[in-house]
N, C-alpha and C. Protein backbone atom coordinates (compact mmCIF):
# COMPACT_ATOMS: atom_id res chain seq x y z
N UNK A 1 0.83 -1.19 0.00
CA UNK A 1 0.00 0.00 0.00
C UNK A 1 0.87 1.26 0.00
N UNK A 2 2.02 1.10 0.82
CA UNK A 2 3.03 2.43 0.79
C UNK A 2 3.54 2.85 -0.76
N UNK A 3 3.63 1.62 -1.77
CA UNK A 3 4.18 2.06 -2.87
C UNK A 3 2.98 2.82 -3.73
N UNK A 4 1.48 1.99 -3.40
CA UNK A 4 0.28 2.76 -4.35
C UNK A 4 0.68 4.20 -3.88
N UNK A 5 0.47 4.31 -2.84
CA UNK A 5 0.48 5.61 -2.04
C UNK A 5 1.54 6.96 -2.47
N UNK A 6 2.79 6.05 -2.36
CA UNK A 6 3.76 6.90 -2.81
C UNK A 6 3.66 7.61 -4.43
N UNK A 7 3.33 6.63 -5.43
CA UNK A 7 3.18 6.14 -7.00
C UNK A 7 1.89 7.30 -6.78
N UNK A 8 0.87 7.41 -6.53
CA UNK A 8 -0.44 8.43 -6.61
C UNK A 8 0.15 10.01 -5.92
N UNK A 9 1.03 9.64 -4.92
CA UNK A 9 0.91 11.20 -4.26
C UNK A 9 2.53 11.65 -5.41
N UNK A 10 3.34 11.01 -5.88
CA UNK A 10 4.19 11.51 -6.75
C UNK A 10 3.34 12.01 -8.17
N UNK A 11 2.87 11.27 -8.71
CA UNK A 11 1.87 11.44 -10.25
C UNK A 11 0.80 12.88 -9.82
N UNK A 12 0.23 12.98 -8.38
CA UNK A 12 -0.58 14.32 -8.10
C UNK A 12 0.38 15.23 -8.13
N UNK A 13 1.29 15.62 -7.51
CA UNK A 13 2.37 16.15 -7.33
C UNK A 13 2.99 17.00 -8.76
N UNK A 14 3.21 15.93 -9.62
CA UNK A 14 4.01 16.23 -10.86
C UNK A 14 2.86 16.43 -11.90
N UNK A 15 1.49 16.60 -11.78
CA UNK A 15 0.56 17.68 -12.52
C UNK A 15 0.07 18.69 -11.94
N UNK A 16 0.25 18.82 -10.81
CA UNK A 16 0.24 19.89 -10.57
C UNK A 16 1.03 21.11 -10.49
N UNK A 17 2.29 20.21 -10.49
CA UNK A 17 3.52 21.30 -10.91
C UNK A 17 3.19 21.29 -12.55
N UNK A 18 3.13 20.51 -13.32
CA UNK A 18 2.93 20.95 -14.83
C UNK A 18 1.83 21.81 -14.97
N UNK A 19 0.53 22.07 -14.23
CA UNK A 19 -0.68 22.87 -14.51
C UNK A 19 0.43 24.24 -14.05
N UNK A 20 1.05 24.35 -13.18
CA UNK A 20 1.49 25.48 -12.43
C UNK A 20 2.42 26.38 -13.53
N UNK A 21 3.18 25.18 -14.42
CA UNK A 21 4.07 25.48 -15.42
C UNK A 21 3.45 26.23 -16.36
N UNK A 22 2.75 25.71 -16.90
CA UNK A 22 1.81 26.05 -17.74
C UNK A 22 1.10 27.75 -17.44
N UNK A 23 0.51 27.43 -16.43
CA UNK A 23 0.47 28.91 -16.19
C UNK A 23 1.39 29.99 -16.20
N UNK A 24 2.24 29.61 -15.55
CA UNK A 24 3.43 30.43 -15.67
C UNK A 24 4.12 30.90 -16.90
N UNK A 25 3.98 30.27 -18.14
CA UNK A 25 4.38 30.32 -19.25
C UNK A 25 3.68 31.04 -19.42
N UNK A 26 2.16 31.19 -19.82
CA UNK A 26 1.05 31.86 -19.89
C UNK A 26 1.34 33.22 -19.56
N UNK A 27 1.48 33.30 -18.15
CA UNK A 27 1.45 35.24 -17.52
C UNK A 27 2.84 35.61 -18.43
N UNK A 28 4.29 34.67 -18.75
CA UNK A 28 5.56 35.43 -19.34
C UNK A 28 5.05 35.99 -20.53
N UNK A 29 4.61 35.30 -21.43
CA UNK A 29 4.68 35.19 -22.93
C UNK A 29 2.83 36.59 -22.78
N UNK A 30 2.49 36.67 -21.85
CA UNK A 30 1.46 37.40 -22.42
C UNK A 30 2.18 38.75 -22.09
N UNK A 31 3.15 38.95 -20.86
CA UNK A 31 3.58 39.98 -20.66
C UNK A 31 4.71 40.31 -21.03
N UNK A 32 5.19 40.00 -22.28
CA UNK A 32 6.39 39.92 -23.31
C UNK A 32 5.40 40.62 -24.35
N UNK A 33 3.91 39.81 -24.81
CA UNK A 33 3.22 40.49 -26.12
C UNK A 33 3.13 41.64 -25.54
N UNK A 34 2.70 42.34 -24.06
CA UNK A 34 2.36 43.60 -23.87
C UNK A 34 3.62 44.20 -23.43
N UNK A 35 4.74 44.13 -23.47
CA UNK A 35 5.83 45.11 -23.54
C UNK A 35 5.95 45.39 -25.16
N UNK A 36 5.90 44.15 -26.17
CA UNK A 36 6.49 44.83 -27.17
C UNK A 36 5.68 44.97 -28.29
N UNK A 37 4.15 45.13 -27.79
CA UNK A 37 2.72 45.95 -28.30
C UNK A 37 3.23 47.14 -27.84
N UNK A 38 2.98 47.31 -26.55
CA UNK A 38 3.58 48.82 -26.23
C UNK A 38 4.41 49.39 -26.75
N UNK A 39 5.39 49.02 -27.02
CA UNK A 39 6.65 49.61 -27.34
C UNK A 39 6.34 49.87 -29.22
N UNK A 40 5.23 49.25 -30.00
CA UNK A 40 5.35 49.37 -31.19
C UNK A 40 3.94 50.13 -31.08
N UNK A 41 3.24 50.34 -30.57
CA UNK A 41 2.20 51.58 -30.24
C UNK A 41 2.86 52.75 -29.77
N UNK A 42 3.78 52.45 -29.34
CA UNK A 42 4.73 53.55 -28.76
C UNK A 42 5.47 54.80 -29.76
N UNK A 43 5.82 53.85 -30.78
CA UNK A 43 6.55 53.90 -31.94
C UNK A 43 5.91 54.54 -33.03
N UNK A 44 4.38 53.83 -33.28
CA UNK A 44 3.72 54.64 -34.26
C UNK A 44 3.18 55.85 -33.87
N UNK A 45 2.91 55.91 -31.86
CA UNK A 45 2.40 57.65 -32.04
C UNK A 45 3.39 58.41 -31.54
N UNK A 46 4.78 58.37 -31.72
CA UNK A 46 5.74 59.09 -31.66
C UNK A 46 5.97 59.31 -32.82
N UNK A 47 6.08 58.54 -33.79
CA UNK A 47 6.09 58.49 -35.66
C UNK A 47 5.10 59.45 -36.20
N UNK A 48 3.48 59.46 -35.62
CA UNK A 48 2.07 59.69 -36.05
C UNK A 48 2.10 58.43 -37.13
N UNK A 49 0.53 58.47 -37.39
CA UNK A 49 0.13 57.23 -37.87
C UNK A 49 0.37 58.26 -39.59
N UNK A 50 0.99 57.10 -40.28
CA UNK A 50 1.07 57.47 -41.47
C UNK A 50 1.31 55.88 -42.20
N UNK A 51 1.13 56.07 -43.77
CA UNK A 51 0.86 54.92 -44.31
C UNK A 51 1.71 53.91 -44.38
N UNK A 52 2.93 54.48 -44.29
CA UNK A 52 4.37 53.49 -43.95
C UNK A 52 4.15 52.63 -42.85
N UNK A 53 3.16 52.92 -41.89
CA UNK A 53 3.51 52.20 -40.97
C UNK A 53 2.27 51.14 -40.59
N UNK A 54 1.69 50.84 -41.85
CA UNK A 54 0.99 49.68 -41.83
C UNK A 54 1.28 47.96 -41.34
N UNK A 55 2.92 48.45 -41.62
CA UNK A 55 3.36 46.67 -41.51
C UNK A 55 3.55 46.64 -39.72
N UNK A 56 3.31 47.54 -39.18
CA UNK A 56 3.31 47.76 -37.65
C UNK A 56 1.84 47.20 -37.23
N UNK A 57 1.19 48.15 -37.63
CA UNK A 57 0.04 47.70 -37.20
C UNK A 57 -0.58 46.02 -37.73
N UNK A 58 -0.07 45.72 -38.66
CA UNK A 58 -0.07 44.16 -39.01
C UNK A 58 0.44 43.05 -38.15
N UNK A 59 1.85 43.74 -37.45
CA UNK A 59 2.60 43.07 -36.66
C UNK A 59 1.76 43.13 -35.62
N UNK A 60 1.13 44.19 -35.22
CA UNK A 60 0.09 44.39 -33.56
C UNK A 60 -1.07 42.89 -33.97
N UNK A 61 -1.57 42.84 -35.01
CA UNK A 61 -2.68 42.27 -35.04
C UNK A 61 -2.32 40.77 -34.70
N UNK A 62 -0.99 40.37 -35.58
CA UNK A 62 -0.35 38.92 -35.53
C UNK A 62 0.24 38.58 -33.84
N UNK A 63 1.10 39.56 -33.86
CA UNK A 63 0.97 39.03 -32.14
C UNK A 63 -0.07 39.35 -31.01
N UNK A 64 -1.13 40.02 -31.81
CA UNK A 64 -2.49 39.47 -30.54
C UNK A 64 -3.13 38.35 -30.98
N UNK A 65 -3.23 37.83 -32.07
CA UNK A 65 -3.84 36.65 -32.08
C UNK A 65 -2.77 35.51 -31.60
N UNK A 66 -1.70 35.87 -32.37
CA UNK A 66 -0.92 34.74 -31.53
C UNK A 66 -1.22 34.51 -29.83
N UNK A 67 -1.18 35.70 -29.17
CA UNK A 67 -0.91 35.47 -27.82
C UNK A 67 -2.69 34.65 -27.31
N UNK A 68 -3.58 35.24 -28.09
CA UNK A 68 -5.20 34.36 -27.89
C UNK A 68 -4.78 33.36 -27.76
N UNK A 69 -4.49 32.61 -28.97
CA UNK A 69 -3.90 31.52 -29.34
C UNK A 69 -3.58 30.43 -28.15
N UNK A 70 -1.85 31.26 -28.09
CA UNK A 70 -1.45 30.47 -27.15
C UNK A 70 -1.80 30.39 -25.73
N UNK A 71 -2.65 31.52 -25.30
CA UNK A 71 -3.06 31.63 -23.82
C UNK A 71 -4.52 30.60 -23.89
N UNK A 72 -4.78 30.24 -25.34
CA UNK A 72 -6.21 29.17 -25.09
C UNK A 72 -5.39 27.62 -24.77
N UNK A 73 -3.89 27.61 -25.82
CA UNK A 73 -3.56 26.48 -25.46
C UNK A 73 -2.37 26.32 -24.59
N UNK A 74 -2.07 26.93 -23.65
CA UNK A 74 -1.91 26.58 -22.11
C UNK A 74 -3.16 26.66 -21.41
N UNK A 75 -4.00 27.16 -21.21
CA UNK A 75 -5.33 26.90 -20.49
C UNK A 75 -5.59 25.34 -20.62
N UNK A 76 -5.39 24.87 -22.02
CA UNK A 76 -6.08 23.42 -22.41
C UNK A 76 -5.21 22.74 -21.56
N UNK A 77 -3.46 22.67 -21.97
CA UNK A 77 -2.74 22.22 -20.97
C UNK A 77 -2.92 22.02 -19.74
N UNK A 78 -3.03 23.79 -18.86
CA UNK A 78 -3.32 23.51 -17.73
C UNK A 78 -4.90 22.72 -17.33
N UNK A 79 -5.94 22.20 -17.63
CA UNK A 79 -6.98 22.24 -17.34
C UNK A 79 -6.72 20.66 -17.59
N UNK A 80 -6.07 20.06 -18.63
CA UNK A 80 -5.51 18.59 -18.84
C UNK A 80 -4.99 18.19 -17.41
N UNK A 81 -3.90 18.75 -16.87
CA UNK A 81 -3.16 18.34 -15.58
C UNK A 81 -3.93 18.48 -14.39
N UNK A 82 -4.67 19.45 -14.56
CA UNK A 82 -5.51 19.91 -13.15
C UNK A 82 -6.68 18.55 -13.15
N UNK A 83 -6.83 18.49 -14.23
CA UNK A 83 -8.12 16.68 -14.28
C UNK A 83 -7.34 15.71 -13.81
N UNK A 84 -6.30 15.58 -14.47
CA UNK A 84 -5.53 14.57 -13.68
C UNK A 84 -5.34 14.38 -12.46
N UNK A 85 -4.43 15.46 -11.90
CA UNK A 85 -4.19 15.63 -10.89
C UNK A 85 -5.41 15.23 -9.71
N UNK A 86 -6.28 15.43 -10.28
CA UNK A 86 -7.82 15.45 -9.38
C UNK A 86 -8.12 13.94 -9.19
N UNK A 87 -7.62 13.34 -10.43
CA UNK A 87 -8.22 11.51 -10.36
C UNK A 87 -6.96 11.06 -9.67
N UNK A 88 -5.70 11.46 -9.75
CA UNK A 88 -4.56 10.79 -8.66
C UNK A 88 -5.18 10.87 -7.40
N UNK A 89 -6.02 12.80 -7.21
CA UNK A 89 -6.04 12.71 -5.41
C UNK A 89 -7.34 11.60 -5.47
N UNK A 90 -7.90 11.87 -6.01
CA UNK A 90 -9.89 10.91 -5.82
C UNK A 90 -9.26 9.00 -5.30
N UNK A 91 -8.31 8.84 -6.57
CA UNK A 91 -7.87 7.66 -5.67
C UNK A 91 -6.84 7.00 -4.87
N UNK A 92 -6.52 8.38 -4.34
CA UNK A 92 -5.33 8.05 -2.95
C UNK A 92 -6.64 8.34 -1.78
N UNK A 93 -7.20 8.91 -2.22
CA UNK A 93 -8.34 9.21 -1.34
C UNK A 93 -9.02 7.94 -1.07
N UNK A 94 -9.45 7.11 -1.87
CA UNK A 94 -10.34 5.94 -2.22
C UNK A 94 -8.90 4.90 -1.15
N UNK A 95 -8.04 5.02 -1.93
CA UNK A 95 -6.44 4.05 -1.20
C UNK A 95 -6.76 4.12 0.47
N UNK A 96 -6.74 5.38 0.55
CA UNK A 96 -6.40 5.49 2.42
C UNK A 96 -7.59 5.69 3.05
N UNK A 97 -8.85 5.29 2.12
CA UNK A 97 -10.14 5.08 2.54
C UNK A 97 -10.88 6.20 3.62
N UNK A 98 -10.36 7.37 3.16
CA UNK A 98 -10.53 8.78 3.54
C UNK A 98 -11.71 9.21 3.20
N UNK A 99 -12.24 10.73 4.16
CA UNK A 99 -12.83 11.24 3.91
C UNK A 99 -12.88 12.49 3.38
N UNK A 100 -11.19 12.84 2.80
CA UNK A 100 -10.90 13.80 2.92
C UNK A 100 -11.78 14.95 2.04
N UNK A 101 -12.18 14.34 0.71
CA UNK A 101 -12.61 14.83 -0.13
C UNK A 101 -13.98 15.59 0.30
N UNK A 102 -14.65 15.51 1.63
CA UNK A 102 -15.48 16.49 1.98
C UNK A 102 -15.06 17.23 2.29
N UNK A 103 -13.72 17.90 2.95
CA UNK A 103 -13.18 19.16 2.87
C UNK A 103 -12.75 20.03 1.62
N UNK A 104 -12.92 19.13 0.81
CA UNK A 104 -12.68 19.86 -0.72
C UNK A 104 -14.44 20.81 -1.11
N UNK A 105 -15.03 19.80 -0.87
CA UNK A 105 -16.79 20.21 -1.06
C UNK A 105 -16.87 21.04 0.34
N UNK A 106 -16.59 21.14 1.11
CA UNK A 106 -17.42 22.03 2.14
C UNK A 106 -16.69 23.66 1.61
N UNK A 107 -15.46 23.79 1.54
CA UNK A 107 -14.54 24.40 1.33
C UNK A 107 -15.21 25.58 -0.28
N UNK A 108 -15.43 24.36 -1.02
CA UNK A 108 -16.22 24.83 -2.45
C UNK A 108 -17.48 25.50 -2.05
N UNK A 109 -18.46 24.62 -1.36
CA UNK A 109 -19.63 25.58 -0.59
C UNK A 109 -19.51 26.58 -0.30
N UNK A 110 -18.99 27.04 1.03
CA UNK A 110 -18.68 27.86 1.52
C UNK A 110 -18.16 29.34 0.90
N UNK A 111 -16.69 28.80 -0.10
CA UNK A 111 -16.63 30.13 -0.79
C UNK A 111 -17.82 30.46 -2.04
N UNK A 112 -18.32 29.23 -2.84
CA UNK A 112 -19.71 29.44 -3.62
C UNK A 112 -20.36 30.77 -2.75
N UNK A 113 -20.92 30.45 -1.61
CA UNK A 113 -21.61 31.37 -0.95
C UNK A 113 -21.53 32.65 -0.91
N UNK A 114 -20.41 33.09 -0.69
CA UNK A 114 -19.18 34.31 -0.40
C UNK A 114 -19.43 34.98 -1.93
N UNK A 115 -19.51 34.57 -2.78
CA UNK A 115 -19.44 35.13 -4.13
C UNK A 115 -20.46 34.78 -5.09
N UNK A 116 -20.90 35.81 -6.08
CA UNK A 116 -22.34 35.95 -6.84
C UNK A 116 -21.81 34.85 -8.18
N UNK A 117 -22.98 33.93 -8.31
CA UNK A 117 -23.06 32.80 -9.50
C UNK A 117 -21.86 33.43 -10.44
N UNK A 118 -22.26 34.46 -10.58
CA UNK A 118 -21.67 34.97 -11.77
C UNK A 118 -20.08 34.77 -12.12
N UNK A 119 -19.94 35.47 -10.80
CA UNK A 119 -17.94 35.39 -10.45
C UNK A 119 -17.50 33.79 -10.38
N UNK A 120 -18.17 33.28 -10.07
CA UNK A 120 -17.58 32.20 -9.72
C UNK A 120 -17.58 31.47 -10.93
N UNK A 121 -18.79 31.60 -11.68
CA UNK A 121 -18.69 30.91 -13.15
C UNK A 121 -17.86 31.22 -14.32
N UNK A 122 -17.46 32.65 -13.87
CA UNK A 122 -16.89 33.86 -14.33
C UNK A 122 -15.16 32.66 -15.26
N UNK A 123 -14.55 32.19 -15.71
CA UNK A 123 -13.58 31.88 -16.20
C UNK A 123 -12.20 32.72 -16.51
N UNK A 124 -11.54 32.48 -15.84
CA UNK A 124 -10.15 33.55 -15.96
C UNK A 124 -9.05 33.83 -17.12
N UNK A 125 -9.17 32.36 -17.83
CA UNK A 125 -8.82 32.50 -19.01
C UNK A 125 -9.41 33.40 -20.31
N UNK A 126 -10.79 33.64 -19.90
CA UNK A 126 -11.87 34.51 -20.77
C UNK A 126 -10.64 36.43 -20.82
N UNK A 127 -10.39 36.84 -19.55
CA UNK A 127 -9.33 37.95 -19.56
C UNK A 127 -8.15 37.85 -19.85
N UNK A 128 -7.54 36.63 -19.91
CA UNK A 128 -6.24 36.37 -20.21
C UNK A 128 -6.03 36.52 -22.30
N UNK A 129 -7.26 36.02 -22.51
CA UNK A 129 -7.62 35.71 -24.46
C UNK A 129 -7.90 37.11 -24.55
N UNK A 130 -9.19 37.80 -23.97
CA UNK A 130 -9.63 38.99 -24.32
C UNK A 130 -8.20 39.82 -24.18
N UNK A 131 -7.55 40.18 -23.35
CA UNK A 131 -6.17 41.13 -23.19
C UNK A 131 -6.02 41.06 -24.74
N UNK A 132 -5.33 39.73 -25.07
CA UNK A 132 -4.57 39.57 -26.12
C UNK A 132 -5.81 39.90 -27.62
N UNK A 133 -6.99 39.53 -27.78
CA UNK A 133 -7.50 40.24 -28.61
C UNK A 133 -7.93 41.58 -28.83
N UNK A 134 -7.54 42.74 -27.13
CA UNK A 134 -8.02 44.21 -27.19
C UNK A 134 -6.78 44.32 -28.33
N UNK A 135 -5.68 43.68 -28.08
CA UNK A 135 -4.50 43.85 -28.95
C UNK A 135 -4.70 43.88 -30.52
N UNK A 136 -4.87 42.70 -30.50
CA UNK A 136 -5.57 42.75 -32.08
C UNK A 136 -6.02 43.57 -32.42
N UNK A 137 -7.66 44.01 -31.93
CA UNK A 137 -8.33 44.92 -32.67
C UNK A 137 -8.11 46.54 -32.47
N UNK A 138 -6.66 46.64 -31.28
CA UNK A 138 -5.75 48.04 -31.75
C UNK A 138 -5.25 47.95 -32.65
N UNK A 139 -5.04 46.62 -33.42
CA UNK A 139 -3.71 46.61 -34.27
C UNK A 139 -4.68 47.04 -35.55
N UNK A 140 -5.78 46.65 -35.79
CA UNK A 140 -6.99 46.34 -36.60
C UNK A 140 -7.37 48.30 -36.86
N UNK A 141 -7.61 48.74 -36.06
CA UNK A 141 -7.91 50.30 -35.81
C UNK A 141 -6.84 51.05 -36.45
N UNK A 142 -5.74 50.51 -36.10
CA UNK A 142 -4.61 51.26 -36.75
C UNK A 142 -4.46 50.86 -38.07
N UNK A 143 -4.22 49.57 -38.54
CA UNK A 143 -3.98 49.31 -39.80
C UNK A 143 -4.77 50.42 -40.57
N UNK A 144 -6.00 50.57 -40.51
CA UNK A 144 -7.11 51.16 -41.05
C UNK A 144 -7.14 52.54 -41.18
N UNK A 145 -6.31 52.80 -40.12
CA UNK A 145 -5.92 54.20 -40.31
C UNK A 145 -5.01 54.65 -40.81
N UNK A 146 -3.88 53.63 -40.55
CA UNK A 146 -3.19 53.86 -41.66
C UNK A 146 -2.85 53.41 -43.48
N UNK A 147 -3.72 52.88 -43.50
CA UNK A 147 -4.23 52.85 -44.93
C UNK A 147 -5.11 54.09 -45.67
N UNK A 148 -6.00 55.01 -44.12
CA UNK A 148 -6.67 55.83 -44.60
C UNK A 148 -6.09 57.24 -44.74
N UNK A 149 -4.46 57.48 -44.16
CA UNK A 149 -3.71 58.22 -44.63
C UNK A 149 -2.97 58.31 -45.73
């Protein structure tokens, strides 16, 4: 039983550090697109928007979709490991013939309560995609304008 034990609490362990990874990749790479969005928004209204600088605003549009992109697929990642992780604990739980898993549900209750349907249903990845598409459709605004100069 010590080896199931060990074998389940190592495998929980090592997805949850990969969900953690995952995220973490996520916040770098989105806050890399918004230094060097900034810095090329920066560029065109220190420039003023003029027609030369369409391939800028092209570049804004490509790295906000990219960053959608990739912030949908680390979410998938992380949300892969976090399932996992959940069926390692469900059956170390089941192993050591615990009850622990009602502190997971009372715990869920409780803050449910504390906060309106909404927030809680509310998805965090939904602001992490949107960021990266306000990007886009600056990049989208500008192109347009600068085509219309």
């Amino acid at each position: 039983m010590k080896d199931d034990t060990d074998f389940l609490w190592g495998m929980y362990q090592e997805h949850t550090t990969q969900g953690r990874h995952h995220e973490t990749q996520r916040a770098s790479m989105t806050n890399f697109i918004i230094i060097v969005a900034g810095g090329t928004i920066a560029f065109i209204a220190n420039k003023g928007v003029t027609k030369d600088q369409w391939v800028l605003a092209l570049f804004l549009i490509l790295i906000g979709i990219f960053g959608a992109f990739f912030s949908a697929k680390q979410y998938e990642r992380f949300r892969f490991h976090m399932i996992a992780s959940g069926k390692y604990r469900l059956a170390l739980e089941e192993l050591l013939k615990s009850n622990y898993g009602n502190i997971r549900e009372i715990a869920k209750s409780e803050h449910e309560s504390n906060y309106s349907k909404f927030l809680v249903k509310l998805h965090l990845y939904y602001f992490w995609i949107t960021l990266h598409l306000l990007i886009t459709i600056l990049g989208i605004i500008l192109l347009v304008l600068t085509l219309r100069t």
